[in-house]
C-alpha atoms as a PDB file:
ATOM      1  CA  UNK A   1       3.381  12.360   0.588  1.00  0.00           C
ATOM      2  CA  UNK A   2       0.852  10.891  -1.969  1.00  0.00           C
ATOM      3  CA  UNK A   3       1.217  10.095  -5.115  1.00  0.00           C
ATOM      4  CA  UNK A   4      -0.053  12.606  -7.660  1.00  0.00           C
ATOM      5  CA  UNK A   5      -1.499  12.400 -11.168  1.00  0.00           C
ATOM      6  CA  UNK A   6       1.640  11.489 -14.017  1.00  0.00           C
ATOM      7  CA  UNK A   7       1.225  13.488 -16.907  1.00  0.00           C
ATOM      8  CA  UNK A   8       1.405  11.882 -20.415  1.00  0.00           C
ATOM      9  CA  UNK A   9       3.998  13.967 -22.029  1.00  0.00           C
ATOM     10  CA  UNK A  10       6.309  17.054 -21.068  1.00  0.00           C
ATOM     11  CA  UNK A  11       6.572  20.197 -23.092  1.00  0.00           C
ATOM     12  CA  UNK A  12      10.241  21.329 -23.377  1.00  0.00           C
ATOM     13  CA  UNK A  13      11.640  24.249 -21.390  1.00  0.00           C
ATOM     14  CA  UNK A  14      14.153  26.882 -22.511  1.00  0.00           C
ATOM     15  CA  UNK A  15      17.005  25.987 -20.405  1.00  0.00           C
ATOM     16  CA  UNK A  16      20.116  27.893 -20.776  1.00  0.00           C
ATOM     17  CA  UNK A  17      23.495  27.155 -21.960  1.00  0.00           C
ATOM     18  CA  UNK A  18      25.167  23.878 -20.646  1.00  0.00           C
ATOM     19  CA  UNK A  19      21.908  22.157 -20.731  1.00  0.00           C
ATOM     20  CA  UNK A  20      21.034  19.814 -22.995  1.00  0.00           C
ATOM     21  CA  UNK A  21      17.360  19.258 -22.265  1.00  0.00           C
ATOM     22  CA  UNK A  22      14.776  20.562 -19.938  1.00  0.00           C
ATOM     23  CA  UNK A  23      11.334  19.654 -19.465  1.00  0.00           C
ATOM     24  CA  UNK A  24       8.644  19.476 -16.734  1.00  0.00           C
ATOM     25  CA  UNK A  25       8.260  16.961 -14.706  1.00  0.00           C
ATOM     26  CA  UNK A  26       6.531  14.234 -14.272  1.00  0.00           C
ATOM     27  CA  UNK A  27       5.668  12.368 -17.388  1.00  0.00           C
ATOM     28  CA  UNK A  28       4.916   8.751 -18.582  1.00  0.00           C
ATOM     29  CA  UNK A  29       8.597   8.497 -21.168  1.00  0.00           C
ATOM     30  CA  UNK A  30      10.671   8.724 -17.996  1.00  0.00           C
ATOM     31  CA  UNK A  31       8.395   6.666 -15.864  1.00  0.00           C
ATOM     32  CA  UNK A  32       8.768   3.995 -18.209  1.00  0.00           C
ATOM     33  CA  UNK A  33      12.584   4.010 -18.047  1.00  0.00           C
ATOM     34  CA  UNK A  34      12.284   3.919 -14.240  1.00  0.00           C
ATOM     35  CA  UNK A  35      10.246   0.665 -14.912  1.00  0.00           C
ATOM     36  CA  UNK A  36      12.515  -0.923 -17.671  1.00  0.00           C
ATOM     37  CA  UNK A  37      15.680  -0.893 -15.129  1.00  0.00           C
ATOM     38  CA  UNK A  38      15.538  -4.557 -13.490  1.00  0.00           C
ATOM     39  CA  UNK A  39      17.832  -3.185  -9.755  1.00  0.00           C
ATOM     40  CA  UNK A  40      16.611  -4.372  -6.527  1.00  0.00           C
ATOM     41  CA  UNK A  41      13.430  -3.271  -5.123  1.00  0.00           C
ATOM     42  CA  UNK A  42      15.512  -2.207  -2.019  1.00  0.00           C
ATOM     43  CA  UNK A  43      17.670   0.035  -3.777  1.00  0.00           C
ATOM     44  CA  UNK A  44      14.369   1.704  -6.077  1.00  0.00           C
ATOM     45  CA  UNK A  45      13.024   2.277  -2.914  1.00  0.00           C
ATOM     46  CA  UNK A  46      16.029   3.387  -1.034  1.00  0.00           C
ATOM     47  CA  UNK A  47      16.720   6.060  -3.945  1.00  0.00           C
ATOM     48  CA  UNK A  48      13.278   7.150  -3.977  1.00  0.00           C
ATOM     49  CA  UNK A  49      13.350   7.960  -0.510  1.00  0.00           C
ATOM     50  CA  UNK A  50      15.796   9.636  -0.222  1.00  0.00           C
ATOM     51  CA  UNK A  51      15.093  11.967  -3.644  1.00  0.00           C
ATOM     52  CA  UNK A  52      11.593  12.661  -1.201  1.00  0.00           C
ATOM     53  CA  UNK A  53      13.594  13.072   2.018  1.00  0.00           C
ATOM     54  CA  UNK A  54      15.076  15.916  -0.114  1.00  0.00           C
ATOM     55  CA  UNK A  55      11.932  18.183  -0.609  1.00  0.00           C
ATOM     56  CA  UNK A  56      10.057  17.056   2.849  1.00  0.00           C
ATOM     57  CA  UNK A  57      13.395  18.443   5.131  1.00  0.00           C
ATOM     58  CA  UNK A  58      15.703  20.570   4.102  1.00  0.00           C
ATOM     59  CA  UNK A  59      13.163  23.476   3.413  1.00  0.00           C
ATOM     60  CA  UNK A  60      12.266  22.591   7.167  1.00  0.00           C
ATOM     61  CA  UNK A  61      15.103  21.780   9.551  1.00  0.00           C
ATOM     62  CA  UNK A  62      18.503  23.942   9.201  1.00  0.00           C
ATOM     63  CA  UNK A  63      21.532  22.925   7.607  1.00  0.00           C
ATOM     64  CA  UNK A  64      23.588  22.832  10.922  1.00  0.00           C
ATOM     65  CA  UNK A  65      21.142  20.376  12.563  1.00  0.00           C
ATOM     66  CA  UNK A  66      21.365  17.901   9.013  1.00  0.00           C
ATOM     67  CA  UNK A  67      23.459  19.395   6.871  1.00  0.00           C
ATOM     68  CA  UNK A  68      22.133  17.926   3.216  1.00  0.00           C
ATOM     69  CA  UNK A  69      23.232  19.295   0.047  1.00  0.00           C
ATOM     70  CA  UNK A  70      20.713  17.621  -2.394  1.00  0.00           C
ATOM     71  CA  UNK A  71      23.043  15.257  -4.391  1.00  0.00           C
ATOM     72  CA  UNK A  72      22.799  11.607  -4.867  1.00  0.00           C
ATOM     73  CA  UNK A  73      25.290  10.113  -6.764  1.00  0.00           C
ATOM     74  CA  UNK A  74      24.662   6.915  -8.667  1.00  0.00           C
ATOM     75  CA  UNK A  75      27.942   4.986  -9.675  1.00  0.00           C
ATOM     76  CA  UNK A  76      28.028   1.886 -11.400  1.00  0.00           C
ATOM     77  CA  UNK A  77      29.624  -0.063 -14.249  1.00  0.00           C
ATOM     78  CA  UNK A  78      28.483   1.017 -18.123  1.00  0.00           C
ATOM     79  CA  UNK A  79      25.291  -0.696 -18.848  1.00  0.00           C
ATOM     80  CA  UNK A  80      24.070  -1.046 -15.872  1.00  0.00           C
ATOM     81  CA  UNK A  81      20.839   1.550 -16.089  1.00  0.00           C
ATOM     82  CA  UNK A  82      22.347   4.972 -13.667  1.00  0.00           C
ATOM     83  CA  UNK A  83      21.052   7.384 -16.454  1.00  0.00           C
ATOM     84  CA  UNK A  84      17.641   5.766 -17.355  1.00  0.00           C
ATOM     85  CA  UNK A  85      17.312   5.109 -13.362  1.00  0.00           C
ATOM     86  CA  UNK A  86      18.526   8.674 -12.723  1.00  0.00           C
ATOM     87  CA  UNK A  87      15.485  10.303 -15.186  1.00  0.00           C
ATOM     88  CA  UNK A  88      12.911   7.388 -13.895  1.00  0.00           C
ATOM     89  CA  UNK A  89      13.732   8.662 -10.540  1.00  0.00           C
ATOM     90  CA  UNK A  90      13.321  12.221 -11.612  1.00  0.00           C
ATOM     91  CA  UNK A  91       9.798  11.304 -12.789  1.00  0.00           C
ATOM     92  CA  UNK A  92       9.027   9.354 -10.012  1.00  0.00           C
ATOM     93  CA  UNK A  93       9.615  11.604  -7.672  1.00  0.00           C
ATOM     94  CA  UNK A  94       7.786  14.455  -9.209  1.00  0.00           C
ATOM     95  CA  UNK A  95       4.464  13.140  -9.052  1.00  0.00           C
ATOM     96  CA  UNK A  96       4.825  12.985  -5.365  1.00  0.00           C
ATOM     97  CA  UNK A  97       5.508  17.169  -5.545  1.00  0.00           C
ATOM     98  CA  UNK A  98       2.750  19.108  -6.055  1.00  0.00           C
ATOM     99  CA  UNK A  99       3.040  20.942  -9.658  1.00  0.00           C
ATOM    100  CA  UNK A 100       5.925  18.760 -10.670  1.00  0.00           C
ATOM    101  CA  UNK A 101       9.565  18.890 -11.235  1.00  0.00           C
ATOM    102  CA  UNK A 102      11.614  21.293 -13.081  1.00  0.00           C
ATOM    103  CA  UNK A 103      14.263  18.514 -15.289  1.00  0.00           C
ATOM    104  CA  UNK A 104      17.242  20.067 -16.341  1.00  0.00           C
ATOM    105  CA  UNK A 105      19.984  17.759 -17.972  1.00  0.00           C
ATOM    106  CA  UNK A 106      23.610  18.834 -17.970  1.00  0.00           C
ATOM    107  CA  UNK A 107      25.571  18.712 -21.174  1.00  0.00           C
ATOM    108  CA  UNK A 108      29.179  18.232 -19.315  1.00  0.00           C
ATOM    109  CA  UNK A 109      31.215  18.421 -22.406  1.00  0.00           C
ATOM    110  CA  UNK A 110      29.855  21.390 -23.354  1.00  0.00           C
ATOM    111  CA  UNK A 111      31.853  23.226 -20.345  1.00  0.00           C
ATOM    112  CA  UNK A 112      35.658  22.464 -21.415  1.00  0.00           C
ATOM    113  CA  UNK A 113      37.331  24.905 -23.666  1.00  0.00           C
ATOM    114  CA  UNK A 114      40.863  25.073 -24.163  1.00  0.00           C
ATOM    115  CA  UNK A 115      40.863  28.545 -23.616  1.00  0.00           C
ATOM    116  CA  UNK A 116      42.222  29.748 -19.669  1.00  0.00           C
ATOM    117  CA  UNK A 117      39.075  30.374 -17.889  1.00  0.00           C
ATOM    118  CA  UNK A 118      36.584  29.829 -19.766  1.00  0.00           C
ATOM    119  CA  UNK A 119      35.828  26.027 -18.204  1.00  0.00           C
ATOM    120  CA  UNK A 120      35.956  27.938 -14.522  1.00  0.00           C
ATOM    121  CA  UNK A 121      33.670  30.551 -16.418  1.00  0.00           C
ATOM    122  CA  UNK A 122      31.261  28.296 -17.918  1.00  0.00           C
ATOM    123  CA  UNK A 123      31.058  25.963 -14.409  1.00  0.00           C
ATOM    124  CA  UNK A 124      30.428  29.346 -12.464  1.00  0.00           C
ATOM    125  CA  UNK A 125      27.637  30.470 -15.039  1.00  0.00           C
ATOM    126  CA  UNK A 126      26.110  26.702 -15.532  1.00  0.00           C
ATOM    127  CA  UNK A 127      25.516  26.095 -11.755  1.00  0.00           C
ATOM    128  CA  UNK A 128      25.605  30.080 -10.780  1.00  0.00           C
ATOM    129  CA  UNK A 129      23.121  31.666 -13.144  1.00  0.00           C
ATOM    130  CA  UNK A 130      21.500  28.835 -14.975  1.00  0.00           C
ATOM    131  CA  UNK A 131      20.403  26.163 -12.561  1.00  0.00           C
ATOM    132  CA  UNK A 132      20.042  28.640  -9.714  1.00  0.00           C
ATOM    133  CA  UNK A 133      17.389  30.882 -11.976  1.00  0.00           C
ATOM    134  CA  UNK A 134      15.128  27.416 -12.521  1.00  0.00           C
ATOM    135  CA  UNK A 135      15.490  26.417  -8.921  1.00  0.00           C
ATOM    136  CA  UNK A 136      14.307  29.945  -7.964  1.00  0.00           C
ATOM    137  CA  UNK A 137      11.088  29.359  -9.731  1.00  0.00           C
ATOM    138  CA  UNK A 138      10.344  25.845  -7.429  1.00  0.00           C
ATOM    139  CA  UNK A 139      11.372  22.590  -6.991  1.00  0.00           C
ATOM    140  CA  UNK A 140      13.878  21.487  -9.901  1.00  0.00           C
ATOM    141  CA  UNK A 141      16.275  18.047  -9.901  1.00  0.00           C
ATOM    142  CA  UNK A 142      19.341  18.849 -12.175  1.00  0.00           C
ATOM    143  CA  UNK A 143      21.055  15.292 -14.063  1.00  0.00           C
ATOM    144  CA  UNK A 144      24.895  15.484 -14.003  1.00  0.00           C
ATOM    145  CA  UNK A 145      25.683  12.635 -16.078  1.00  0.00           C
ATOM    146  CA  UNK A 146      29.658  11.483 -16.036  1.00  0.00           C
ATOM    147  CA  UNK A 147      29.977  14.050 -13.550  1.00  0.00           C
ATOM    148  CA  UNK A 148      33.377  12.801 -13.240  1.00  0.00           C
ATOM    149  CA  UNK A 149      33.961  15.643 -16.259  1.00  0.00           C
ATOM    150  CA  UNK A 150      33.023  18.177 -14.259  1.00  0.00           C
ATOM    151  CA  UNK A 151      34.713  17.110 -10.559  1.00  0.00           C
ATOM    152  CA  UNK A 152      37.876  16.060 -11.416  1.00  0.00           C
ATOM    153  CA  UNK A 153      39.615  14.381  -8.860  1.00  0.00           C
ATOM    154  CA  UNK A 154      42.137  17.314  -8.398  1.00  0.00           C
ATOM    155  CA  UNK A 155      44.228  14.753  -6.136  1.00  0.00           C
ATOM    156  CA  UNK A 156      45.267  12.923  -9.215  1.00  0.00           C
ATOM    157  CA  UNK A 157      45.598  15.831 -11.979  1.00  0.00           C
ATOM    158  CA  UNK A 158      49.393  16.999 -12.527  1.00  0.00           C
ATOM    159  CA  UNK A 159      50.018  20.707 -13.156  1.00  0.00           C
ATOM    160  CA  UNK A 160      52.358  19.943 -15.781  1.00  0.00           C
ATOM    161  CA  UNK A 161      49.746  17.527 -17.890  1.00  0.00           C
ATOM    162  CA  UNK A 162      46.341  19.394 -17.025  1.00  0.00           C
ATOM    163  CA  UNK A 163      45.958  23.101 -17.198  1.00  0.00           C
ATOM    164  CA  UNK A 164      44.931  25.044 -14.527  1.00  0.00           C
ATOM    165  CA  UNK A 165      41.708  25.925 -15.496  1.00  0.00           C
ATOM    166  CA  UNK A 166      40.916  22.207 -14.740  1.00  0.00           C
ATOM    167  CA  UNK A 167      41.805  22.675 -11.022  1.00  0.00           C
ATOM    168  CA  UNK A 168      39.609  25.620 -11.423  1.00  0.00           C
ATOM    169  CA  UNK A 169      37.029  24.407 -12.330  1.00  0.00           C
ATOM    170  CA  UNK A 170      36.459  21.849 -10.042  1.00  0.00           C
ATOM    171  CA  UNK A 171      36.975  24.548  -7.697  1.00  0.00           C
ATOM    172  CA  UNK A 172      34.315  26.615  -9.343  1.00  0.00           C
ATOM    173  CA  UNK A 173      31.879  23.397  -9.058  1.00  0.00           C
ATOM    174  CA  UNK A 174      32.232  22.642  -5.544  1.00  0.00           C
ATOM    175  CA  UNK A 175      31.724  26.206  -4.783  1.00  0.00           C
ATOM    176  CA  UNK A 176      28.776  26.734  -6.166  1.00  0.00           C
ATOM    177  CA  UNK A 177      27.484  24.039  -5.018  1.00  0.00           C
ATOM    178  CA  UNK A 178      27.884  24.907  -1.795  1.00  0.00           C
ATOM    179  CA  UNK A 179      25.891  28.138  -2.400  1.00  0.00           C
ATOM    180  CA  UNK A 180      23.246  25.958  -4.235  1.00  0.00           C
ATOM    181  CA  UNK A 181      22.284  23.828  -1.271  1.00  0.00           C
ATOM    182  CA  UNK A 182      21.846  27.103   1.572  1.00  0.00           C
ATOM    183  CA  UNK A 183      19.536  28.981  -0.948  1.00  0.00           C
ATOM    184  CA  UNK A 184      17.445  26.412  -2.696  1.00  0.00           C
ATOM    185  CA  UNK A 185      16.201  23.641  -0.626  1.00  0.00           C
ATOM    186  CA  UNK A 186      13.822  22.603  -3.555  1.00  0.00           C
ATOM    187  CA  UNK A 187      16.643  21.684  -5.838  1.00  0.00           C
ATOM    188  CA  UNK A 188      17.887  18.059  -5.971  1.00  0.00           C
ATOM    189  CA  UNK A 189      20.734  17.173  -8.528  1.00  0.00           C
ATOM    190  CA  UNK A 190      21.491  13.469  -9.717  1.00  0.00           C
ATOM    191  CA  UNK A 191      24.801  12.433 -10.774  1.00  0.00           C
ATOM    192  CA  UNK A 192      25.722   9.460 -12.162  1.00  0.00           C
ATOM    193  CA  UNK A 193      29.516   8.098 -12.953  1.00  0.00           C
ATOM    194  CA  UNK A 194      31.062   5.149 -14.507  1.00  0.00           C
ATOM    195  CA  UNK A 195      34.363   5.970 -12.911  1.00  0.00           C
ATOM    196  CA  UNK A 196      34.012   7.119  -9.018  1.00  0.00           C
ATOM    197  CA  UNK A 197      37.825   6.819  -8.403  1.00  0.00           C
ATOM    198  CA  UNK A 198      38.334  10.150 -11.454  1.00  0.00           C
ATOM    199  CA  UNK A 199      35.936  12.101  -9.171  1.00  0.00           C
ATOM    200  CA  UNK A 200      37.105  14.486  -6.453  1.00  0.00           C
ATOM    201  CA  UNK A 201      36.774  13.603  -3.139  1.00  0.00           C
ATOM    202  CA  UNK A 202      35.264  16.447  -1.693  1.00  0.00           C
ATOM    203  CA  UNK A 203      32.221  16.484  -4.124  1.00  0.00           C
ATOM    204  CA  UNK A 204      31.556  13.081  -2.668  1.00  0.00           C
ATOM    205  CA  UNK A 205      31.990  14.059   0.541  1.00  0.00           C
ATOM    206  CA  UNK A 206      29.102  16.676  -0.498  1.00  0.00           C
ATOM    207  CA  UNK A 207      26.982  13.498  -1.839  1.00  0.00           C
ATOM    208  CA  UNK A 208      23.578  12.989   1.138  1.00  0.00           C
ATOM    209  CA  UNK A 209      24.112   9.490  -0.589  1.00  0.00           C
ATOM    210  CA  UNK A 210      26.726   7.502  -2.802  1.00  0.00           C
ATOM    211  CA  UNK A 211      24.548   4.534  -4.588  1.00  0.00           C
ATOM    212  CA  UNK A 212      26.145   1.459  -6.420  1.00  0.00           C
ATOM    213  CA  UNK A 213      24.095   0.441  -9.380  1.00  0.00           C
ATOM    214  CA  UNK A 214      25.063  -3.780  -9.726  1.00  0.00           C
ATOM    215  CA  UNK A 215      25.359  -5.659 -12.876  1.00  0.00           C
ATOM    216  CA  UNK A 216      21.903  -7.863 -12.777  1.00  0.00           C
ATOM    217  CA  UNK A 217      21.961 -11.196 -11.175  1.00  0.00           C
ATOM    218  CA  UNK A 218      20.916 -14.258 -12.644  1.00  0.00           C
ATOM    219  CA  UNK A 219      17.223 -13.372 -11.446  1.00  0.00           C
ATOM    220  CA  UNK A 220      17.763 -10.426 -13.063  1.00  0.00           C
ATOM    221  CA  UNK A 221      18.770 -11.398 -16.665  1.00  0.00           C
ATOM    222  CA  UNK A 222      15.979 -13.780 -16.465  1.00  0.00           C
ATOM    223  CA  UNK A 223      13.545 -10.242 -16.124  1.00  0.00           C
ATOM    224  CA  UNK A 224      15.448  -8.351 -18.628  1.00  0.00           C
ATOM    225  CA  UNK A 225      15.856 -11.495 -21.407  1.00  0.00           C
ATOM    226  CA  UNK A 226      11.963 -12.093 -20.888  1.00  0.00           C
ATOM    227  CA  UNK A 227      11.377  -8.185 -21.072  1.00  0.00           C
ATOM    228  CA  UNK A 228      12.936  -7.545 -24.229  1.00  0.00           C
ATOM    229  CA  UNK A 229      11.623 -11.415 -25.974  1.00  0.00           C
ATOM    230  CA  UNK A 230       7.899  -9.901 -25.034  1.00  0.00           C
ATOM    231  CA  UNK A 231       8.376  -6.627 -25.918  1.00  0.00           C
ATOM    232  CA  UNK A 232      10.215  -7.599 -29.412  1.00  0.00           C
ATOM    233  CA  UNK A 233       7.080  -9.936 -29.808  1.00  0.00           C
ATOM    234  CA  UNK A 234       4.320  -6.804 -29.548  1.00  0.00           C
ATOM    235  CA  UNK A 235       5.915  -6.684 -33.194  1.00  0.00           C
ATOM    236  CA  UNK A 236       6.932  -9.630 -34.375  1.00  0.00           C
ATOM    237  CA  UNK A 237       4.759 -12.588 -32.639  1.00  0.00           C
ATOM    238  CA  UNK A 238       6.634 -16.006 -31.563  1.00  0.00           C
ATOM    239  CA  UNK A 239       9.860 -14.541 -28.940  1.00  0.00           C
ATOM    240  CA  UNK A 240       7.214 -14.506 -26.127  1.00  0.00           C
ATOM    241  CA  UNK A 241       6.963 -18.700 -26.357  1.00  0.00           C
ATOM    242  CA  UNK A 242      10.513 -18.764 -25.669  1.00  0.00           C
ATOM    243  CA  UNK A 243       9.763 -17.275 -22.202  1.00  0.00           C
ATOM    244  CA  UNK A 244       7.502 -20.476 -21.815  1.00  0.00           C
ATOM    245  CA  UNK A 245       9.988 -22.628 -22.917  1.00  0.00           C
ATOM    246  CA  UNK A 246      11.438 -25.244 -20.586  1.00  0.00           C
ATOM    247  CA  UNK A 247      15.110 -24.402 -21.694  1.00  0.00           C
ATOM    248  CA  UNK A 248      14.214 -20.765 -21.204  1.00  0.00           C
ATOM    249  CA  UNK A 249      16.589 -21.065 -17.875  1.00  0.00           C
ATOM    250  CA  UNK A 250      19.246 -22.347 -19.361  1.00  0.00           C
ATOM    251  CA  UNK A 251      19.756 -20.480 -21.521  1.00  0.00           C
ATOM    252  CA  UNK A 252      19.646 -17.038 -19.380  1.00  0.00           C
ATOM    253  CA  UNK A 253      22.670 -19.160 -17.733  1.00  0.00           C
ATOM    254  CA  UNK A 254      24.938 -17.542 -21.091  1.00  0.00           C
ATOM    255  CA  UNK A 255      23.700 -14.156 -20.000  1.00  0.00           C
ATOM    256  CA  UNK A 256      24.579 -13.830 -16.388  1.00  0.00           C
ATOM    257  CA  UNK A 257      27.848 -11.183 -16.441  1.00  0.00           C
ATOM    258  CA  UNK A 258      26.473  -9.256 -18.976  1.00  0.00           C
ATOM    259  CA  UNK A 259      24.622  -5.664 -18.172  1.00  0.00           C
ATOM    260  CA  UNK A 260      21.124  -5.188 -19.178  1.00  0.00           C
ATOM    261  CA  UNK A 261      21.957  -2.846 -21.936  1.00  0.00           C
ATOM    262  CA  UNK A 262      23.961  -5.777 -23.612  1.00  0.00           C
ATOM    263  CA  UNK A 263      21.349  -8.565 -22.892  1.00  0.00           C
ATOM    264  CA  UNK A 264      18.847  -5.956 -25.011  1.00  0.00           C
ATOM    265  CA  UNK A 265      20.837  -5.175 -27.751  1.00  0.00           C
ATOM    266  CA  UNK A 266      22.050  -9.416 -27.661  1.00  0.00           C
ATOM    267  CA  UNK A 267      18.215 -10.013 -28.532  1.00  0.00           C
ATOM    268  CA  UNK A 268      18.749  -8.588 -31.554  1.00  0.00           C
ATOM    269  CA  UNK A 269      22.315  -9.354 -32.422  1.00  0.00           C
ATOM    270  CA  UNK A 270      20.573 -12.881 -32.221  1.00  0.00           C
ATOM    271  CA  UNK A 271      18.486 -12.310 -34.878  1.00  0.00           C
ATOM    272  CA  UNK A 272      21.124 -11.723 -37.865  1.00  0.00           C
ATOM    273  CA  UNK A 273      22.645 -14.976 -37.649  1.00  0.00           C
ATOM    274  CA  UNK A 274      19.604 -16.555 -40.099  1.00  0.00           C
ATOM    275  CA  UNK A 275      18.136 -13.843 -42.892  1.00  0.00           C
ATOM    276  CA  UNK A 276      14.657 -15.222 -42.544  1.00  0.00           C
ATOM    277  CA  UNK A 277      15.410 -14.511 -38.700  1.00  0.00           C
ATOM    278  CA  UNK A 278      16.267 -11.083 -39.481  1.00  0.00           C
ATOM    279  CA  UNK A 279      13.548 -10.017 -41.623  1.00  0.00           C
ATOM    280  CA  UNK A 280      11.300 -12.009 -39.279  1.00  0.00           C
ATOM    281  CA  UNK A 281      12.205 -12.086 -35.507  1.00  0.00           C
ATOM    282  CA  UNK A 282       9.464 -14.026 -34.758  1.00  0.00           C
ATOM    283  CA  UNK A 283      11.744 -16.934 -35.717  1.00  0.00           C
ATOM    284  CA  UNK A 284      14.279 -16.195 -33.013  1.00  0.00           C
ATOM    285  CA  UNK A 285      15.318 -19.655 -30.797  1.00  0.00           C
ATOM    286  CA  UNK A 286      16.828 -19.661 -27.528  1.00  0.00           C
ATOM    287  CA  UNK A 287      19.919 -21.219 -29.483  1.00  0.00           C
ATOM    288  CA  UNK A 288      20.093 -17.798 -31.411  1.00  0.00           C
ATOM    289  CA  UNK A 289      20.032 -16.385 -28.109  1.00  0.00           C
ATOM    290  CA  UNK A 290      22.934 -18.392 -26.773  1.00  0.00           C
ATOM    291  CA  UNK A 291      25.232 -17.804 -29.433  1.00  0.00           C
ATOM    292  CA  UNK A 292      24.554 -14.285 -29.557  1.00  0.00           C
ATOM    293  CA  UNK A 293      25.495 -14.098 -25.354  1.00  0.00           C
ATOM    294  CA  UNK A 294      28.517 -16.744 -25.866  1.00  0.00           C
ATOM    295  CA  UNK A 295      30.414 -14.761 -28.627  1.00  0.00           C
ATOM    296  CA  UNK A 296      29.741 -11.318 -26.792  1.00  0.00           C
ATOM    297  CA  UNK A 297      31.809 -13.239 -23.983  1.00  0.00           C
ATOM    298  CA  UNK A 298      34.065 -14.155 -26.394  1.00  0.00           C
ATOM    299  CA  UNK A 299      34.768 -10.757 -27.878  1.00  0.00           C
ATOM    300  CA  UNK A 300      34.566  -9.197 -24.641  1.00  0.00           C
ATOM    301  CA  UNK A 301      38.326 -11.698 -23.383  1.00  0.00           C
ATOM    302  CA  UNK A 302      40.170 -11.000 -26.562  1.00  0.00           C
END
């Protein structure tokens, strides 16, 4: 397949209930996230392949010769990029379809009620009726975020602490599922889940592939530190010099074990410990930096 023309901007869709955003697909605000998570080229190209390997064969070769089911499943610690990654792959992989994508994006905690039957009911009706009416129309990729909320590892629930609608649920899910991947060979849903071990096994067993998302390496802080220093300095001229800056790799050294999320948001944590620095980033040093990373550790072992 070739890559076609991206879009700038997507029009929003009337979804349905359970979703909390639709729009077509592709368009340059979810390329860019695919671009801002630093993962290994291997595993951008592995996922991308495989999101492609979705649309080019299962509307071709029968389920009983290769028996996908559309789902990749991105797990991962918090932080480390699975939801940006899972919409930048969305986007990506839409401009390789011609006419685009069909994004839907699954509120999960809009499904529980406390009320029997109506979390089986709204599962049944989410995957049933709503995603099944947009995949019906052409090629749509569905985000389950925390889909650990919705498949709940019914191996570890008790009947006496978690009502039976739970079970049900789940139940519901996997069923639908099921009927999702033998009618609609254009649909490809993304999950992503901080906690792999809360979700059932046999939605994983449903899963074409299971992809761990690492915490970046020490390369990779270096990208995301001298990302967010050039970026901030679009605004506020001076953090791109400290990219230059012979103690530049040092000082990334007091960032490796954080997630990229947290080196970001350390950037500007940095800035507050000076009020000239605050109302002027352009002042930031990489010493600012440092003792922003160093206390985060801190904090995080208390």
């Amino acid at each position: 397949m070739n890559r076609l023309h991206t879009p700038p901007a997507s029009t929003p869709i009337h979804a349905g209930p359970g979703i909390h955003e639709a729009l077509k697909l592709p368009n340059e605000s979810f390329g860019r996230l695919w671009d801002s998570i630093f993962v290994s080229k291997e595993i951008k190209d592995s996922l991308l392949a495989q999101a492609l390997l979705n649309f080019s064969i299962r509307s071709k070769v029968d389920r009983s010769v290769v028996p996908l089911h559309g789902i990749i499943l991105l797990v991962g610690e918090p932080g480390t990029g699975k939801t940006s990654l899972a919409k930048g792959l969305a986007s990506v992989a839409a401009s390789f379809v011609p006419g685009g994508l069909t994004y839907l994006e699954v509120e999960p905690h809009s499904l529980a009620s406390s009320s029997l039957g109506k979390t089986q009911k709204a599962v049944m009706d989410l995957f049933g009726t709503t995603i099944a009416e947009h995949a019906m129309r052409g090629p749509t990729v569905v985000l389950l975020d925390e889909v650990e909320t919705i498949l709940v590892d019914r191996a570890r629930l008790s009947m006496d602490a978690n009502p039976i609608d739970v079970h049900r649920a789940t139940d519901a899910a996997l069923v639908e599922l099921d009927h999702l991947a033998a009618k609609y060979p254009g649909l490809l849903i993304i999950a992503t889940s901080n906690f792999p071990k809360a979700i059932d096994a046999a939605f994983i067993s449903r899963c074409d592939a299971v992809v761990t998302i690492p915490p970046p390496d020490a390369e990779g802080c270096a990208v995301i530190l001298a990302d967010t220093l050039n970026g901030l300095s679009e605004s506020f001229p001076g953090p791109e010099k400290l990219v230059q800056d012979p103690g530049f790799r040092a000082a990334v050294g007091a960032f490796v074990g954080l997630d990229g999320r947290q080196i970001r948001k350390l950037v500007a944590s940095a800035c507050t410990f000076d009020r000239k620095t605050a109302q002027n980033p352009g002042l930031l040093t990489l010493s600012d930096l440092v003792k922003a990373a160093n206390r985060a550790k801190e904090g995080a072992k208390r």
